[in-house]
PDB file of N, CA and C in Angstrom:
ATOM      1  N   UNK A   1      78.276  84.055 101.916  1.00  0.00           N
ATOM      2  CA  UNK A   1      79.262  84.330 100.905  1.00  0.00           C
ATOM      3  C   UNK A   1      79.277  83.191  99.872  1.00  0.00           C
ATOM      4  N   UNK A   2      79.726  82.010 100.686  1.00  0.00           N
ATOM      5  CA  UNK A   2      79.210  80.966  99.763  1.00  0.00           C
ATOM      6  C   UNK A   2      78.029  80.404  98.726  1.00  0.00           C
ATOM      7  N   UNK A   3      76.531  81.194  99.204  1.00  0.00           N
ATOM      8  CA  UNK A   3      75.568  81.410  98.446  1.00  0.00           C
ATOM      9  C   UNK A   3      75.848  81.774  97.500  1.00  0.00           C
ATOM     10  N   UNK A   4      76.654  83.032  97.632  1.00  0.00           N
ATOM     11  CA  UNK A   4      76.236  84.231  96.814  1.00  0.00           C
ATOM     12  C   UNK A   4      77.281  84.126  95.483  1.00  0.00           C
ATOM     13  N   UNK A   5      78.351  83.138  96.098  1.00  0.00           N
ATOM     14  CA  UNK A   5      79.393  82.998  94.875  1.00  0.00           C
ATOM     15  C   UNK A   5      78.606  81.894  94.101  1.00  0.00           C
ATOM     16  N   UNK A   6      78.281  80.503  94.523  1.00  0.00           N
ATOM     17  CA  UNK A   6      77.251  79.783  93.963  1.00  0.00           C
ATOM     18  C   UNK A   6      76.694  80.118  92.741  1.00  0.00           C
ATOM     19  N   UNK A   7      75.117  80.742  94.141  1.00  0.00           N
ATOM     20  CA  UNK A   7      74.420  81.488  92.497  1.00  0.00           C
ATOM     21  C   UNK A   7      75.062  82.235  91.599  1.00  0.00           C
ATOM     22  N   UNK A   8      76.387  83.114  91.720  1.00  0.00           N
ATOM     23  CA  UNK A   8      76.637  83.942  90.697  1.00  0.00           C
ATOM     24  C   UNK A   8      77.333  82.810  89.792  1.00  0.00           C
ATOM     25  N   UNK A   9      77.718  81.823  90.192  1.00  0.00           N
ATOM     26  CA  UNK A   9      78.413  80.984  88.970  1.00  0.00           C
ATOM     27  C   UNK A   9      77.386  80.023  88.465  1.00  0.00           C
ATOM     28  N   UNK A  10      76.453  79.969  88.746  1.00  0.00           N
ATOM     29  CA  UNK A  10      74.750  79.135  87.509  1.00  0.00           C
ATOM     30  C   UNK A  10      74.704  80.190  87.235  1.00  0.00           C
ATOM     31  N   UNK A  11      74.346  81.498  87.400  1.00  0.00           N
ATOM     32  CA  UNK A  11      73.743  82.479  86.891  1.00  0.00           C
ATOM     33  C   UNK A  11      74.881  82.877  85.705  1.00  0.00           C
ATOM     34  N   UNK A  12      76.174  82.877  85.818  1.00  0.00           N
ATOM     35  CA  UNK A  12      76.991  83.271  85.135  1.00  0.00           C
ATOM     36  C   UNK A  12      76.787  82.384  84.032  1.00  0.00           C
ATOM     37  N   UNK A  13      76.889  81.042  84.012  1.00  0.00           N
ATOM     38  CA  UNK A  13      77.220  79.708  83.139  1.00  0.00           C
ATOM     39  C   UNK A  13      75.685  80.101  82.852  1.00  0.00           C
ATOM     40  N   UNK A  14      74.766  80.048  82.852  1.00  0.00           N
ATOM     41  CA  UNK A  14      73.602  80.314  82.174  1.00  0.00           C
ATOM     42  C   UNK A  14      73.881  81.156  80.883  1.00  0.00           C
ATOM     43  N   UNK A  15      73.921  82.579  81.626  1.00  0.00           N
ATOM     44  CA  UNK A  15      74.131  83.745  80.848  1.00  0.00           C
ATOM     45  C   UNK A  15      75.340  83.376  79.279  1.00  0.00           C
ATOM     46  N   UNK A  16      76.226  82.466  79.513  1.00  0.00           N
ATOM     47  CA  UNK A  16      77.829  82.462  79.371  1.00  0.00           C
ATOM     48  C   UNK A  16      76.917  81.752  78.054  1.00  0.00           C
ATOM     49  N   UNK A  17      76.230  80.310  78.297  1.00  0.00           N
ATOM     50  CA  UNK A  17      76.000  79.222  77.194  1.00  0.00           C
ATOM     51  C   UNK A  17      74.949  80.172  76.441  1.00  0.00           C
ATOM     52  N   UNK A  18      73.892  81.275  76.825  1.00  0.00           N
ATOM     53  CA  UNK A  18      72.958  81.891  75.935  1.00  0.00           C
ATOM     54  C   UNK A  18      73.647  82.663  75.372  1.00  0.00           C
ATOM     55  N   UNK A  19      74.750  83.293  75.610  1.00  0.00           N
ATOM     56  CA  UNK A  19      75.709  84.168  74.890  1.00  0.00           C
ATOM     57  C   UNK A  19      76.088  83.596  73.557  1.00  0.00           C
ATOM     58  N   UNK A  20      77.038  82.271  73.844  1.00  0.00           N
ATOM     59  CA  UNK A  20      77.777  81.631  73.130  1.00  0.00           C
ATOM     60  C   UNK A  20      76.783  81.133  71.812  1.00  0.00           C
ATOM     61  N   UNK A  21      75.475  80.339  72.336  1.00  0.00           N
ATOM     62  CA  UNK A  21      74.290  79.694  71.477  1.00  0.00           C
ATOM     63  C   UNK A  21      74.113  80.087  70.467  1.00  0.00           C
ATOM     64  N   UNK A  22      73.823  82.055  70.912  1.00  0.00           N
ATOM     65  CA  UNK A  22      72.902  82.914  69.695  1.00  0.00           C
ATOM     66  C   UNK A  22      74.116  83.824  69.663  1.00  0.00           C
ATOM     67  N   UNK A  23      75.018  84.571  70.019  1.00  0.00           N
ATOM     68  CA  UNK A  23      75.706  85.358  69.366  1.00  0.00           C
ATOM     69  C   UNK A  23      77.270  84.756  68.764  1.00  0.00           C
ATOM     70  N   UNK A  24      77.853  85.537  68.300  1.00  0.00           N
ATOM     71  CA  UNK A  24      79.722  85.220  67.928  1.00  0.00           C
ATOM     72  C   UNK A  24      80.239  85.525  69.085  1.00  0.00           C
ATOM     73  N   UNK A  25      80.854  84.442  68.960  1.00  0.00           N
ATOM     74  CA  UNK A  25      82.227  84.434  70.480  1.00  0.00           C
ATOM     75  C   UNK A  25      82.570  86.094  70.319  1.00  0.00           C
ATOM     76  N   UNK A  26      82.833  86.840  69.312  1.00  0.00           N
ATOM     77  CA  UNK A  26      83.710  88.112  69.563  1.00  0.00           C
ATOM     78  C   UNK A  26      82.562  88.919  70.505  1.00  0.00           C
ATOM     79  N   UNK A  27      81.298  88.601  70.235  1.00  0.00           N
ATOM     80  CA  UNK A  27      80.595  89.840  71.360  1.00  0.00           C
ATOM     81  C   UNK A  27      80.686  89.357  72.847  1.00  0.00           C
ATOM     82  N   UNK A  28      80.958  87.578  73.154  1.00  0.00           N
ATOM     83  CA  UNK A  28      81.042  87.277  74.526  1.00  0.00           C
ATOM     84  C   UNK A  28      82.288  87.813  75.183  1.00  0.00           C
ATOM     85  N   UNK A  29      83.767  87.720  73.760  1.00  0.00           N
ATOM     86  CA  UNK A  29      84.655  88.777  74.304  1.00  0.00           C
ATOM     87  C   UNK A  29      84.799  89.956  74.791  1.00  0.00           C
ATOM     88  N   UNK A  30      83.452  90.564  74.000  1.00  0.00           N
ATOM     89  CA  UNK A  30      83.007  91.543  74.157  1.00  0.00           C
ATOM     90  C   UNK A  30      82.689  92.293  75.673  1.00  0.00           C
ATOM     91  N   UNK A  31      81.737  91.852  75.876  1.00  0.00           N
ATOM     92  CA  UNK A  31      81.119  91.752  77.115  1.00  0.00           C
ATOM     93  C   UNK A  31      81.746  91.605  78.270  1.00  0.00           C
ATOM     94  N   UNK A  32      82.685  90.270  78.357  1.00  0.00           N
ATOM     95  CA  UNK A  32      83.286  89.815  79.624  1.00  0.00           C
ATOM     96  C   UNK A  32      84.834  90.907  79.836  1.00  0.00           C
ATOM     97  N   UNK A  33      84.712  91.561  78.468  1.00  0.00           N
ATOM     98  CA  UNK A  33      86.144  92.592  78.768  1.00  0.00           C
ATOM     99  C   UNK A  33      85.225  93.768  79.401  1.00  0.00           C
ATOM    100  N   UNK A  34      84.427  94.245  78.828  1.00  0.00           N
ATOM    101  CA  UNK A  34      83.701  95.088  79.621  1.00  0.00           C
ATOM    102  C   UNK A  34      83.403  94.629  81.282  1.00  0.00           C
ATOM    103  N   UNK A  35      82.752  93.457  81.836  1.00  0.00           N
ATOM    104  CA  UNK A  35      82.681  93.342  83.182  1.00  0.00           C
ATOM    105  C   UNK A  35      84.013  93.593  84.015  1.00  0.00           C
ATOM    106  N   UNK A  36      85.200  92.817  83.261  1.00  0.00           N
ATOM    107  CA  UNK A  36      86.548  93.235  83.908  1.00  0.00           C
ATOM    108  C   UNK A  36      87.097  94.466  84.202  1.00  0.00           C
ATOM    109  N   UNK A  37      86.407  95.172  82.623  1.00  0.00           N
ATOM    110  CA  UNK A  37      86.667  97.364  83.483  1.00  0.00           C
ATOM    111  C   UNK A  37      85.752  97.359  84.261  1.00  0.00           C
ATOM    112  N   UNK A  38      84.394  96.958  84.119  1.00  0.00           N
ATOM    113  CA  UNK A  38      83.497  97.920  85.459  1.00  0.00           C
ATOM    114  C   UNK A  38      84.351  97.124  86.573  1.00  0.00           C
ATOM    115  N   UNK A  39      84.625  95.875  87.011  1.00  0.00           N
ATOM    116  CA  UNK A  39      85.543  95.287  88.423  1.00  0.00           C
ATOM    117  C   UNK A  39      86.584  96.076  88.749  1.00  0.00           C
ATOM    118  N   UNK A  40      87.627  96.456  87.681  1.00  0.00           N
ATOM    119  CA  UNK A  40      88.810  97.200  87.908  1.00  0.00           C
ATOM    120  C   UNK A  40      88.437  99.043  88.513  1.00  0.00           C
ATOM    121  N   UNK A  41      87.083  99.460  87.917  1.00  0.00           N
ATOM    122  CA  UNK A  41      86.915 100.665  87.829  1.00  0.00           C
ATOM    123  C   UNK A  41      86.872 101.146  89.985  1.00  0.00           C
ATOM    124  N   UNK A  42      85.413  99.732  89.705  1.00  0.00           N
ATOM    125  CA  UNK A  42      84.814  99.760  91.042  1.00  0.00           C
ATOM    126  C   UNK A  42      85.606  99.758  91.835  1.00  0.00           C
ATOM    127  N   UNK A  43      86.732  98.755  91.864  1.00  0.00           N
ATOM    128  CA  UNK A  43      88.101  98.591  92.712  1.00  0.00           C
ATOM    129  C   UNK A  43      88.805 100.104  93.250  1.00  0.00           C
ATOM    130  N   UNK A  44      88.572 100.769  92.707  1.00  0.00           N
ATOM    131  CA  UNK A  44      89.966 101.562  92.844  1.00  0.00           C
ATOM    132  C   UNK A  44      88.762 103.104  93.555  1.00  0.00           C
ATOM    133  N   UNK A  45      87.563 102.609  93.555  1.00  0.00           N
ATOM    134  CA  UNK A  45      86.779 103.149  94.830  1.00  0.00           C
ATOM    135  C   UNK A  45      86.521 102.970  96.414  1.00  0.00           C
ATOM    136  N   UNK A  46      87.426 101.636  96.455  1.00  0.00           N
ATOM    137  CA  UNK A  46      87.475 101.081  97.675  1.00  0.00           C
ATOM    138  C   UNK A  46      87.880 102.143  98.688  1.00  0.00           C
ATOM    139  N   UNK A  47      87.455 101.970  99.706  1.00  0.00           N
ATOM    140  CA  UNK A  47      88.256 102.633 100.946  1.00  0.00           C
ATOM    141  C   UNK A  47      88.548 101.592 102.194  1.00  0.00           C
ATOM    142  N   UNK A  48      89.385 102.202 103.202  1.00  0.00           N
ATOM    143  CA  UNK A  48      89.989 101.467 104.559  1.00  0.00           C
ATOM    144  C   UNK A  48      88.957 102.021 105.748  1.00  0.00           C
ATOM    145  N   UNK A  49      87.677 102.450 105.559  1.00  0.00           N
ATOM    146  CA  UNK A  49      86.364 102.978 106.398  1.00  0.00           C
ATOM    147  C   UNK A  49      86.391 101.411 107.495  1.00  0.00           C
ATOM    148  N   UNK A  50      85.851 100.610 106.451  1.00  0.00           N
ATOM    149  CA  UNK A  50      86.157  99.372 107.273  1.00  0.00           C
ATOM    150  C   UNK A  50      86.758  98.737 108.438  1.00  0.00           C
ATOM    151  N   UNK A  51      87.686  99.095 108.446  1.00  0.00           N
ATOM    152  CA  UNK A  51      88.961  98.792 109.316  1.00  0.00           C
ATOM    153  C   UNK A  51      88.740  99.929 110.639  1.00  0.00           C
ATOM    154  N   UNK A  52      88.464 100.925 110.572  1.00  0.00           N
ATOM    155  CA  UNK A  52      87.626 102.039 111.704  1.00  0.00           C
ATOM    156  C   UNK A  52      86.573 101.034 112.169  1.00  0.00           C
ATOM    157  N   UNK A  53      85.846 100.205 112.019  1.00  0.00           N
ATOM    158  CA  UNK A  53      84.749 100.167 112.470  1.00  0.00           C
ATOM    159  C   UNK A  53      85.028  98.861 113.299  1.00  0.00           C
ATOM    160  N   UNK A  54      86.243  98.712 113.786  1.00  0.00           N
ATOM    161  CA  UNK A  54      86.428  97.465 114.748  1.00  0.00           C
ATOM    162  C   UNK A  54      85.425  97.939 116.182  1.00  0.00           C
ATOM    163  N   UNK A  55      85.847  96.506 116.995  1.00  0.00           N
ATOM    164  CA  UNK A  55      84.785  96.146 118.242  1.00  0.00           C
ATOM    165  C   UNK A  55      85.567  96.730 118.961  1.00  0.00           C
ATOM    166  N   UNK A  56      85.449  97.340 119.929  1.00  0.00           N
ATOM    167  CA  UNK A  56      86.192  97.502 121.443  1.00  0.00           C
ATOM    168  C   UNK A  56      86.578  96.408 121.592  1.00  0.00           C
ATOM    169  N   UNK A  57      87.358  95.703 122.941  1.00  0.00           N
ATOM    170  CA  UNK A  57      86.975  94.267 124.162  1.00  0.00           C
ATOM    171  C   UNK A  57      86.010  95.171 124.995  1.00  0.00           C
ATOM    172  N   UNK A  58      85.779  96.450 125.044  1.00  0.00           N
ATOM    173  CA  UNK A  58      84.348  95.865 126.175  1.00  0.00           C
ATOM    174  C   UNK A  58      83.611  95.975 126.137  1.00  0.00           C
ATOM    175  N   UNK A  59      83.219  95.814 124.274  1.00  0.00           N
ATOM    176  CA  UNK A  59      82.003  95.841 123.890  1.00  0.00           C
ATOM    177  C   UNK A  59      81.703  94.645 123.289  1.00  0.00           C
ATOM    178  N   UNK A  60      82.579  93.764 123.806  1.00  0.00           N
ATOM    179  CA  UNK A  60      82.535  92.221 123.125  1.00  0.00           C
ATOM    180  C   UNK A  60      81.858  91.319 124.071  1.00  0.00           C
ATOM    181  N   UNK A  61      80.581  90.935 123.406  1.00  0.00           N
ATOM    182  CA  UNK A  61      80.088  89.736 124.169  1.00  0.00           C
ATOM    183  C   UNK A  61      80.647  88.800 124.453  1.00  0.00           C
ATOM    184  N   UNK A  62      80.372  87.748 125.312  1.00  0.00           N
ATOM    185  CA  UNK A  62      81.021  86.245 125.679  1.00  0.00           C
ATOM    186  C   UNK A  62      80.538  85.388 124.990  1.00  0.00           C
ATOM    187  N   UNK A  63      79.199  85.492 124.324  1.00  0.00           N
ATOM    188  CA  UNK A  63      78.622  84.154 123.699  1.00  0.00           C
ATOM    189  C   UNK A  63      78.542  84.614 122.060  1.00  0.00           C
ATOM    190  N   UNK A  64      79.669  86.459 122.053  1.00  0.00           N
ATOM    191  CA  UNK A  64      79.720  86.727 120.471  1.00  0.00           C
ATOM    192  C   UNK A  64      80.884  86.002 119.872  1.00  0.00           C
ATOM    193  N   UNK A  65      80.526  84.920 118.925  1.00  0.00           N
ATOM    194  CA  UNK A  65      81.806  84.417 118.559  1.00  0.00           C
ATOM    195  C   UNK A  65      82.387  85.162 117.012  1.00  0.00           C
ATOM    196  N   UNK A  66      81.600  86.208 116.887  1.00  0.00           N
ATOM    197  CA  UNK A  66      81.847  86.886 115.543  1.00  0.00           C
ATOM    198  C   UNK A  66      83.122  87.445 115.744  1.00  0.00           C
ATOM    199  N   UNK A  67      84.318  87.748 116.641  1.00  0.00           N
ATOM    200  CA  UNK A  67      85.350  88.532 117.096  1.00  0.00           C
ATOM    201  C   UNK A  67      86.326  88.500 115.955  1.00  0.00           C
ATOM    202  N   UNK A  68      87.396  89.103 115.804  1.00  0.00           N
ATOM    203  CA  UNK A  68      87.990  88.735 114.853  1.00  0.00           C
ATOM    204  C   UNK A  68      89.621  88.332 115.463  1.00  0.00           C
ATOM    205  N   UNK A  69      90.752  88.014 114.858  1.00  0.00           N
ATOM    206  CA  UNK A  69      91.487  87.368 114.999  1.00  0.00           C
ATOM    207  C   UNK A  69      92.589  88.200 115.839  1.00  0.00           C
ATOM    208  N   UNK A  70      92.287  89.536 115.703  1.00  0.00           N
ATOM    209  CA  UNK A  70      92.594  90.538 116.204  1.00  0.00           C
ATOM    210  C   UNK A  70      92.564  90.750 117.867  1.00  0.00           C
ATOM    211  N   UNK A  71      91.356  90.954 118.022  1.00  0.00           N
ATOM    212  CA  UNK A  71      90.937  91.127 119.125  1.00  0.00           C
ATOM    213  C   UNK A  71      91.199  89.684 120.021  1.00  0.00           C
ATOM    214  N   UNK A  72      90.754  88.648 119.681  1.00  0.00           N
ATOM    215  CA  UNK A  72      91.184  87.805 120.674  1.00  0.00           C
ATOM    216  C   UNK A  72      92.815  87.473 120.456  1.00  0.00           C
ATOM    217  N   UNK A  73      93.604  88.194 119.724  1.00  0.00           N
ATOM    218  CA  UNK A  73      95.220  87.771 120.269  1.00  0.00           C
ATOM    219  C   UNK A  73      95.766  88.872 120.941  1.00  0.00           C
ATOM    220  N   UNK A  74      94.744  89.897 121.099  1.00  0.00           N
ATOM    221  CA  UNK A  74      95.053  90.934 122.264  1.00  0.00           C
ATOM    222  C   UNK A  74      94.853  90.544 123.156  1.00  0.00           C
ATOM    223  N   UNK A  75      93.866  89.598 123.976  1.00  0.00           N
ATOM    224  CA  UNK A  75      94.009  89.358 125.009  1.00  0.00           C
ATOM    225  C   UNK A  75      95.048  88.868 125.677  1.00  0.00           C
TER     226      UNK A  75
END
């Protein structure tokens, strides 16, 4: 996760200073209002599928420490 936020912020600040260099600030406004609808759009596709797909306990290994916070305060 931490990678992935990383690279997206060089990759962003890259993109951000070639924006700024060669075009007018109004098209970087441009642009970054547009990424904020596609985020808001994508958002509101979410579903709670996720949350179905918990572990049993007795399908939980002993040496799986992936468990979540859940499951071990059931015990």
């Amino acid at each position: 996760m931490y990678l992935s936020t990383g690279s997206g912020g060089v990759f962003g600040c890259i993109f951000a200073g070639l924006m700024t260099q060669n075009y007018h600030p109004k098209w970087c406004f441009f642009w970054y209002s547009w990424m904020g609808l596609i985020v808001s759009i994508s958002a509101c596709f979410l579903t709670k599928e996720s949350e179905l797909d918990r572990v049993s306990v007795e399908e939980l290994d002993e040496d799986d420490i992936s468990t979540s916070q859940e499951n071990y305060e059931s015990e």
